[in-house]
N, C-alpha and C. Protein backbone atom coordinates (compact mmCIF):
# COMPACT_ATOMS: atom_id res chain seq x y z
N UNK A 1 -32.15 32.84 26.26
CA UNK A 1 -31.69 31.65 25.59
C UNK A 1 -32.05 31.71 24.10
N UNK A 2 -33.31 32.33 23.88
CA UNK A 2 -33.86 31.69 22.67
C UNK A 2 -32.99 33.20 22.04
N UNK A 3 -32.55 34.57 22.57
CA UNK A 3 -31.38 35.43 22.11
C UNK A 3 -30.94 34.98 21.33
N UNK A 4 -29.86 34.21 22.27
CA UNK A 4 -28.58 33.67 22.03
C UNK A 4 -28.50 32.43 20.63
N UNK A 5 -29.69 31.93 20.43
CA UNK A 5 -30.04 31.18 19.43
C UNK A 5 -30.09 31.60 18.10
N UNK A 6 -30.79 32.76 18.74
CA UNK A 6 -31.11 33.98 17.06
C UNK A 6 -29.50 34.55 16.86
N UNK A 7 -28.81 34.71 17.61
CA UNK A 7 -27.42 35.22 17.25
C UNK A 7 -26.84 34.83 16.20
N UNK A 8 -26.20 33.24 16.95
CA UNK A 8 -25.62 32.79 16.79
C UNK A 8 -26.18 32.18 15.00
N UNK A 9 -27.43 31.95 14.97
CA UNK A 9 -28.28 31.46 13.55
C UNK A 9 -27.96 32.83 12.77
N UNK A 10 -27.82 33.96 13.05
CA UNK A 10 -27.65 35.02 11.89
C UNK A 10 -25.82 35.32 12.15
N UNK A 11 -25.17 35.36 13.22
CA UNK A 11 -24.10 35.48 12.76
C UNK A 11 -23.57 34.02 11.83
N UNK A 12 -23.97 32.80 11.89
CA UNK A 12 -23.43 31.64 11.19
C UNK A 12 -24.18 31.86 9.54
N UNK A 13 -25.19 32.73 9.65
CA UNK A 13 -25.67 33.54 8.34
C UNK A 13 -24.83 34.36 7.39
N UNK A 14 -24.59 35.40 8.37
CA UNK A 14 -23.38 36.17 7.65
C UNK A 14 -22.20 35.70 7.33
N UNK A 15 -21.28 34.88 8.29
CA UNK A 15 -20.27 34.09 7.79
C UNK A 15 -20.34 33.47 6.49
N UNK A 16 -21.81 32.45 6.42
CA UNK A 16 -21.63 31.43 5.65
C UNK A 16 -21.64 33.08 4.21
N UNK A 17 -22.90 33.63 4.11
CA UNK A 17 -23.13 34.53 3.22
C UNK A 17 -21.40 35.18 2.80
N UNK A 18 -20.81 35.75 3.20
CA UNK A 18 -19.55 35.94 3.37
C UNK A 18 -18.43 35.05 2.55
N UNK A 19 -18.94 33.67 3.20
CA UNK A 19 -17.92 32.63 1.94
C UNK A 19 -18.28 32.30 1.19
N UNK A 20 -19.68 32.14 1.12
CA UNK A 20 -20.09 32.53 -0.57
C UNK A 20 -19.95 33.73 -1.69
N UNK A 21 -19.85 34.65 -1.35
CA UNK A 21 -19.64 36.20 -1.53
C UNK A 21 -18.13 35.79 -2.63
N UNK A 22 -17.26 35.85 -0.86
CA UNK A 22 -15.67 35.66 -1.39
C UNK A 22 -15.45 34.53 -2.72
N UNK A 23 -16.00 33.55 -2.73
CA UNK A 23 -16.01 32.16 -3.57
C UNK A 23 -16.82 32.69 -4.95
N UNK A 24 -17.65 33.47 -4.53
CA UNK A 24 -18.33 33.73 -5.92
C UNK A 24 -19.58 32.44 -6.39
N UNK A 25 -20.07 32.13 -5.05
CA UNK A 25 -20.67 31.00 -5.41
C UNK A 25 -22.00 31.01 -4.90
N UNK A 26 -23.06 30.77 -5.64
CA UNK A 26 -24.88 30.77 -5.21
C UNK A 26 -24.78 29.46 -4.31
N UNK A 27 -25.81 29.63 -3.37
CA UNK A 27 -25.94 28.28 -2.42
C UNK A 27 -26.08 27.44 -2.90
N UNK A 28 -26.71 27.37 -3.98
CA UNK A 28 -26.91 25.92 -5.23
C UNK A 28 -25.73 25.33 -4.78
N UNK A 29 -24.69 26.03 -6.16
CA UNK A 29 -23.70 25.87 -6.31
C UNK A 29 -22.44 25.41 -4.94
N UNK A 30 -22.58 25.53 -3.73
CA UNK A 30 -22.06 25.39 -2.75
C UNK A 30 -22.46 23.92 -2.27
N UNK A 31 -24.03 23.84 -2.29
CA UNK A 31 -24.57 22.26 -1.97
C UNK A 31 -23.78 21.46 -2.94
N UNK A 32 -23.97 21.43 -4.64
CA UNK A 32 -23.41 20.79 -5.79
C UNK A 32 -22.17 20.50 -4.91
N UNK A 33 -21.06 21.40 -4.66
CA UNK A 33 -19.73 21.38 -4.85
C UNK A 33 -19.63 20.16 -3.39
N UNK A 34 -20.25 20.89 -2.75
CA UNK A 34 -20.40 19.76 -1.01
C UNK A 34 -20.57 18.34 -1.45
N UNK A 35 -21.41 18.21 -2.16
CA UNK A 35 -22.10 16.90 -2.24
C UNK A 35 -21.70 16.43 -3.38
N UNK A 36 -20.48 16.72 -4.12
CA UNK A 36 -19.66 16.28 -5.29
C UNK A 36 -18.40 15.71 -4.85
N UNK A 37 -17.79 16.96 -3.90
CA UNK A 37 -16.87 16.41 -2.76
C UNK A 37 -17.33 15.65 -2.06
N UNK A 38 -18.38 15.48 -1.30
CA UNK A 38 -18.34 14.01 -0.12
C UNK A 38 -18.78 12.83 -1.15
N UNK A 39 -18.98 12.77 -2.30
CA UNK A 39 -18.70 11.66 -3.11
C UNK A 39 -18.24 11.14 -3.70
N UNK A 40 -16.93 12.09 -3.84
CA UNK A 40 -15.72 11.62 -4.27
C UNK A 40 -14.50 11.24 -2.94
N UNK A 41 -14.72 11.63 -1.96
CA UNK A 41 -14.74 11.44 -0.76
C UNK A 41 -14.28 10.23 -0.38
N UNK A 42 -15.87 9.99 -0.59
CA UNK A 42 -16.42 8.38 -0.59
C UNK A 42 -16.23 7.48 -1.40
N UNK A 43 -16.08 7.86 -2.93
CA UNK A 43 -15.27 6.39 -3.63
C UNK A 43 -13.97 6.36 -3.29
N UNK A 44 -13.15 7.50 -2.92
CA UNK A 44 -11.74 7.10 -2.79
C UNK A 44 -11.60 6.75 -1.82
N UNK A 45 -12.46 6.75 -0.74
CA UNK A 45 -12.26 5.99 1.00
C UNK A 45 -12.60 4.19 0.25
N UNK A 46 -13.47 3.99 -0.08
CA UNK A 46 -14.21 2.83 -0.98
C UNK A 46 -12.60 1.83 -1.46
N UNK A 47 -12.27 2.84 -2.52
CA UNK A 47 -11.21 2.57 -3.25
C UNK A 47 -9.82 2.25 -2.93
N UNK A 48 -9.98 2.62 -1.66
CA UNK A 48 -8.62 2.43 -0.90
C UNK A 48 -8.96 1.26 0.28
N UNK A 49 -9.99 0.81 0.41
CA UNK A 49 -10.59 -0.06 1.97
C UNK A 49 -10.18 -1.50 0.65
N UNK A 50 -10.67 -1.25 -0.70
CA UNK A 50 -10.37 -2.26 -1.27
C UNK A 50 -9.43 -2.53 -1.73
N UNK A 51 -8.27 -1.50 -1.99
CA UNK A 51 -6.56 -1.88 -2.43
C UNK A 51 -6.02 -2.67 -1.03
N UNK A 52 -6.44 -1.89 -0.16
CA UNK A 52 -6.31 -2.64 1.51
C UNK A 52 -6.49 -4.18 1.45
N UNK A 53 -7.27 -4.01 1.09
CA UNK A 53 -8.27 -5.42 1.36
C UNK A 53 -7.46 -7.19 0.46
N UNK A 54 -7.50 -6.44 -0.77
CA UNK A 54 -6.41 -6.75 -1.85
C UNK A 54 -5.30 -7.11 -0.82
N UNK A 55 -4.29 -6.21 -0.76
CA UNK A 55 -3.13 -6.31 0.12
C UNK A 55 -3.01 -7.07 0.97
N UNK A 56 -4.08 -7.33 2.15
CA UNK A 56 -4.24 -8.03 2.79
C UNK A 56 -4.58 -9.40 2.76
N UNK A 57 -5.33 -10.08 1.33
CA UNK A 57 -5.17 -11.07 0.92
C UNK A 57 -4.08 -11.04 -0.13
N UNK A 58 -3.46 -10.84 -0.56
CA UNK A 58 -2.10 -11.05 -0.69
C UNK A 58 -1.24 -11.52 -0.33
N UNK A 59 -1.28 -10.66 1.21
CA UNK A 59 -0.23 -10.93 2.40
C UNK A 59 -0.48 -12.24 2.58
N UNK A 60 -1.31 -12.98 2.73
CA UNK A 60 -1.70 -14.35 4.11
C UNK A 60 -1.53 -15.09 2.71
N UNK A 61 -1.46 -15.09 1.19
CA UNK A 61 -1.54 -15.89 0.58
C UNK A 61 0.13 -15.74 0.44
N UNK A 62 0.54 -14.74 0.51
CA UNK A 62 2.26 -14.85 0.49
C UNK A 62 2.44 -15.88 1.81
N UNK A 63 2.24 -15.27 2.61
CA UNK A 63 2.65 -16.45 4.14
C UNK A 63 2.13 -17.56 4.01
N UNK A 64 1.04 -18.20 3.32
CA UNK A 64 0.99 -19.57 3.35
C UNK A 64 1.30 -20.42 1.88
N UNK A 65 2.85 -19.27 1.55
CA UNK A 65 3.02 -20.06 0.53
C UNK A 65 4.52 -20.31 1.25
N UNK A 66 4.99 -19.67 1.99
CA UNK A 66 6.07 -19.33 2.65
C UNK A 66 6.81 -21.17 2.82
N UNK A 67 6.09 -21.70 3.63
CA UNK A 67 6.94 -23.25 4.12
C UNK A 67 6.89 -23.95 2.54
N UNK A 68 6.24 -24.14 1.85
CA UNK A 68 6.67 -24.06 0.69
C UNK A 68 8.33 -23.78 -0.20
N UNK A 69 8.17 -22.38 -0.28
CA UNK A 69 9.44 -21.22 -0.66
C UNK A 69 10.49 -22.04 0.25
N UNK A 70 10.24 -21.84 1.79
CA UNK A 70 11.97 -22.74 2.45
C UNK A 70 11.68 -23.92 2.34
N UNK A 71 10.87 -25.31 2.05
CA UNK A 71 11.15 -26.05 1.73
C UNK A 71 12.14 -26.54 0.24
N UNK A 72 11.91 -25.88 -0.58
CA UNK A 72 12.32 -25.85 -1.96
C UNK A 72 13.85 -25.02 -1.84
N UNK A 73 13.88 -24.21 -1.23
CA UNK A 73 15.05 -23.28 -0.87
C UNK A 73 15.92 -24.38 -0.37
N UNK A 74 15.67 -24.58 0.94
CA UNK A 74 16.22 -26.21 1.28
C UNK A 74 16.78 -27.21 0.35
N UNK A 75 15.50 -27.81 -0.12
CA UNK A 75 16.10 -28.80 -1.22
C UNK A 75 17.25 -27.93 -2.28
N UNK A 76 17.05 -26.92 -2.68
CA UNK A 76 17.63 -26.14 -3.60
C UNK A 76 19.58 -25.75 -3.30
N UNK A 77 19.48 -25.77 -1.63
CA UNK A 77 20.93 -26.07 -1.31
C UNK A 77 21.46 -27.53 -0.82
N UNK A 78 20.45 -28.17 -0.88
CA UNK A 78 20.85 -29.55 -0.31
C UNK A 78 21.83 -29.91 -1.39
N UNK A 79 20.95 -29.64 -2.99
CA UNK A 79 21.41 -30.09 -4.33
C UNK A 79 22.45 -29.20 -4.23
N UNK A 80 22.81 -28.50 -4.10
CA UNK A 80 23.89 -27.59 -4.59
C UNK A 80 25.85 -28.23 -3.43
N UNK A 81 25.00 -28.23 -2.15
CA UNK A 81 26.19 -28.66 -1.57
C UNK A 81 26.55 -30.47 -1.43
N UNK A 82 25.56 -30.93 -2.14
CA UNK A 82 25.72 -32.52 -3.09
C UNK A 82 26.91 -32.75 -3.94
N UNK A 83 26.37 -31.29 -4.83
CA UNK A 83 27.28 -30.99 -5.96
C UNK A 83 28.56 -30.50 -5.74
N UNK A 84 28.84 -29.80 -5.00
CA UNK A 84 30.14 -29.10 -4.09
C UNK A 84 30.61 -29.90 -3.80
N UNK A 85 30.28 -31.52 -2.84
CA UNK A 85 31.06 -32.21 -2.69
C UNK A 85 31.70 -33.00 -3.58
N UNK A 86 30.79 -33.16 -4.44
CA UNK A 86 31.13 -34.32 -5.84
C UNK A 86 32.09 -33.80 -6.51
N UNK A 87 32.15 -32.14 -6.89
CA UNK A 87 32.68 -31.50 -7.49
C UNK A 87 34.54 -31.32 -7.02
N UNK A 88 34.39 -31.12 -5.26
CA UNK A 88 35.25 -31.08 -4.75
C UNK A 88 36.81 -31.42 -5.10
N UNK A 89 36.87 -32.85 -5.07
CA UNK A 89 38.14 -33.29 -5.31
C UNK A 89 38.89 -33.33 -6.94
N UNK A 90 37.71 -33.42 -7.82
CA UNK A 90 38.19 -32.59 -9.17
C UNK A 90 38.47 -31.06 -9.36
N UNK A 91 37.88 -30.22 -8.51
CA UNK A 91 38.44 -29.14 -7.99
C UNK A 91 40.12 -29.32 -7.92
N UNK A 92 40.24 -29.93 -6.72
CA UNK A 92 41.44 -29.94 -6.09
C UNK A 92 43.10 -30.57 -7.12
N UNK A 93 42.17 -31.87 -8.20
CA UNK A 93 42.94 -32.17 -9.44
C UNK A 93 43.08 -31.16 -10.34
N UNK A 94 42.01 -30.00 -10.39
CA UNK A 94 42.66 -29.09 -11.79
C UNK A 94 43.39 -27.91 -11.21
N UNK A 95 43.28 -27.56 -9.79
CA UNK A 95 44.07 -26.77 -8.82
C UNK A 95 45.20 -27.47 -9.20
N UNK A 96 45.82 -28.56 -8.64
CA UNK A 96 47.00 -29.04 -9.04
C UNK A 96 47.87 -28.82 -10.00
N UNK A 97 46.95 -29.24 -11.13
CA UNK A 97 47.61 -28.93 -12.31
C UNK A 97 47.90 -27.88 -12.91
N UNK A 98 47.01 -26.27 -12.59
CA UNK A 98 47.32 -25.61 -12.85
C UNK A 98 48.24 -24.74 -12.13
N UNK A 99 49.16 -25.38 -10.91
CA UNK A 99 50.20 -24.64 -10.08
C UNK A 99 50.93 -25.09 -10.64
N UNK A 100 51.16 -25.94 -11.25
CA UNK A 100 52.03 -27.09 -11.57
C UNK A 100 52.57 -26.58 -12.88
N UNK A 101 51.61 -25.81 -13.77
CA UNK A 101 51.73 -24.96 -15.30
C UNK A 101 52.29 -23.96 -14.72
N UNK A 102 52.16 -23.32 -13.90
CA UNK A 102 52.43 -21.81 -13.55
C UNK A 102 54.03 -22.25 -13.49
């Protein structure tokens, strides 16, 4: 068992030695780069939980503006087909008159 321990600890030796080699990089330099990446990582996980977050109060402040928006929408055609009717039959007087030119 305790073999198989030593193996596996010197072959995960040589590997790692190996991608440092290929990379051109001292173990320093490998921790730095690790621990530069998982902290940039980490503000942009950060940075995005809070555009989320944003978004999400957004959303519920859009929806409880919503009965609002169709109330006013409402009133907004009530007035309009008020006006359509009023408008209507002077419609229908300058229709007249202008078949009447033709």
């Amino acid at each position: 068992m305790m073999k198989t321990v030593f193996k596996i600890m010197g072959a995960t030796a040589v590997v790692a030695g190996a991608y440092l080699y290929s990379r051109n990089e001292t173990p320093s330099e490998f921790v730095e780069r690790a621990k530069s990446t998982y902290y940039d990582k980490k503000q942009k996980t950060a940075d995005w939980k809070d555009a989320y977050d944003g978004f999400k109060d957004a959303m519920a402040h859009f929806k409880s503006q919503l009965p609002i928006l169709e109330s006013t929408v409402s009133e907004i055609q009530r007035d309009v087909d008020d006006a359509m009717f009023k408008i209507q039959p002077r419609l229908e007087e300058i229709n007249k008159y202008s078949e009447k030119m033709k």
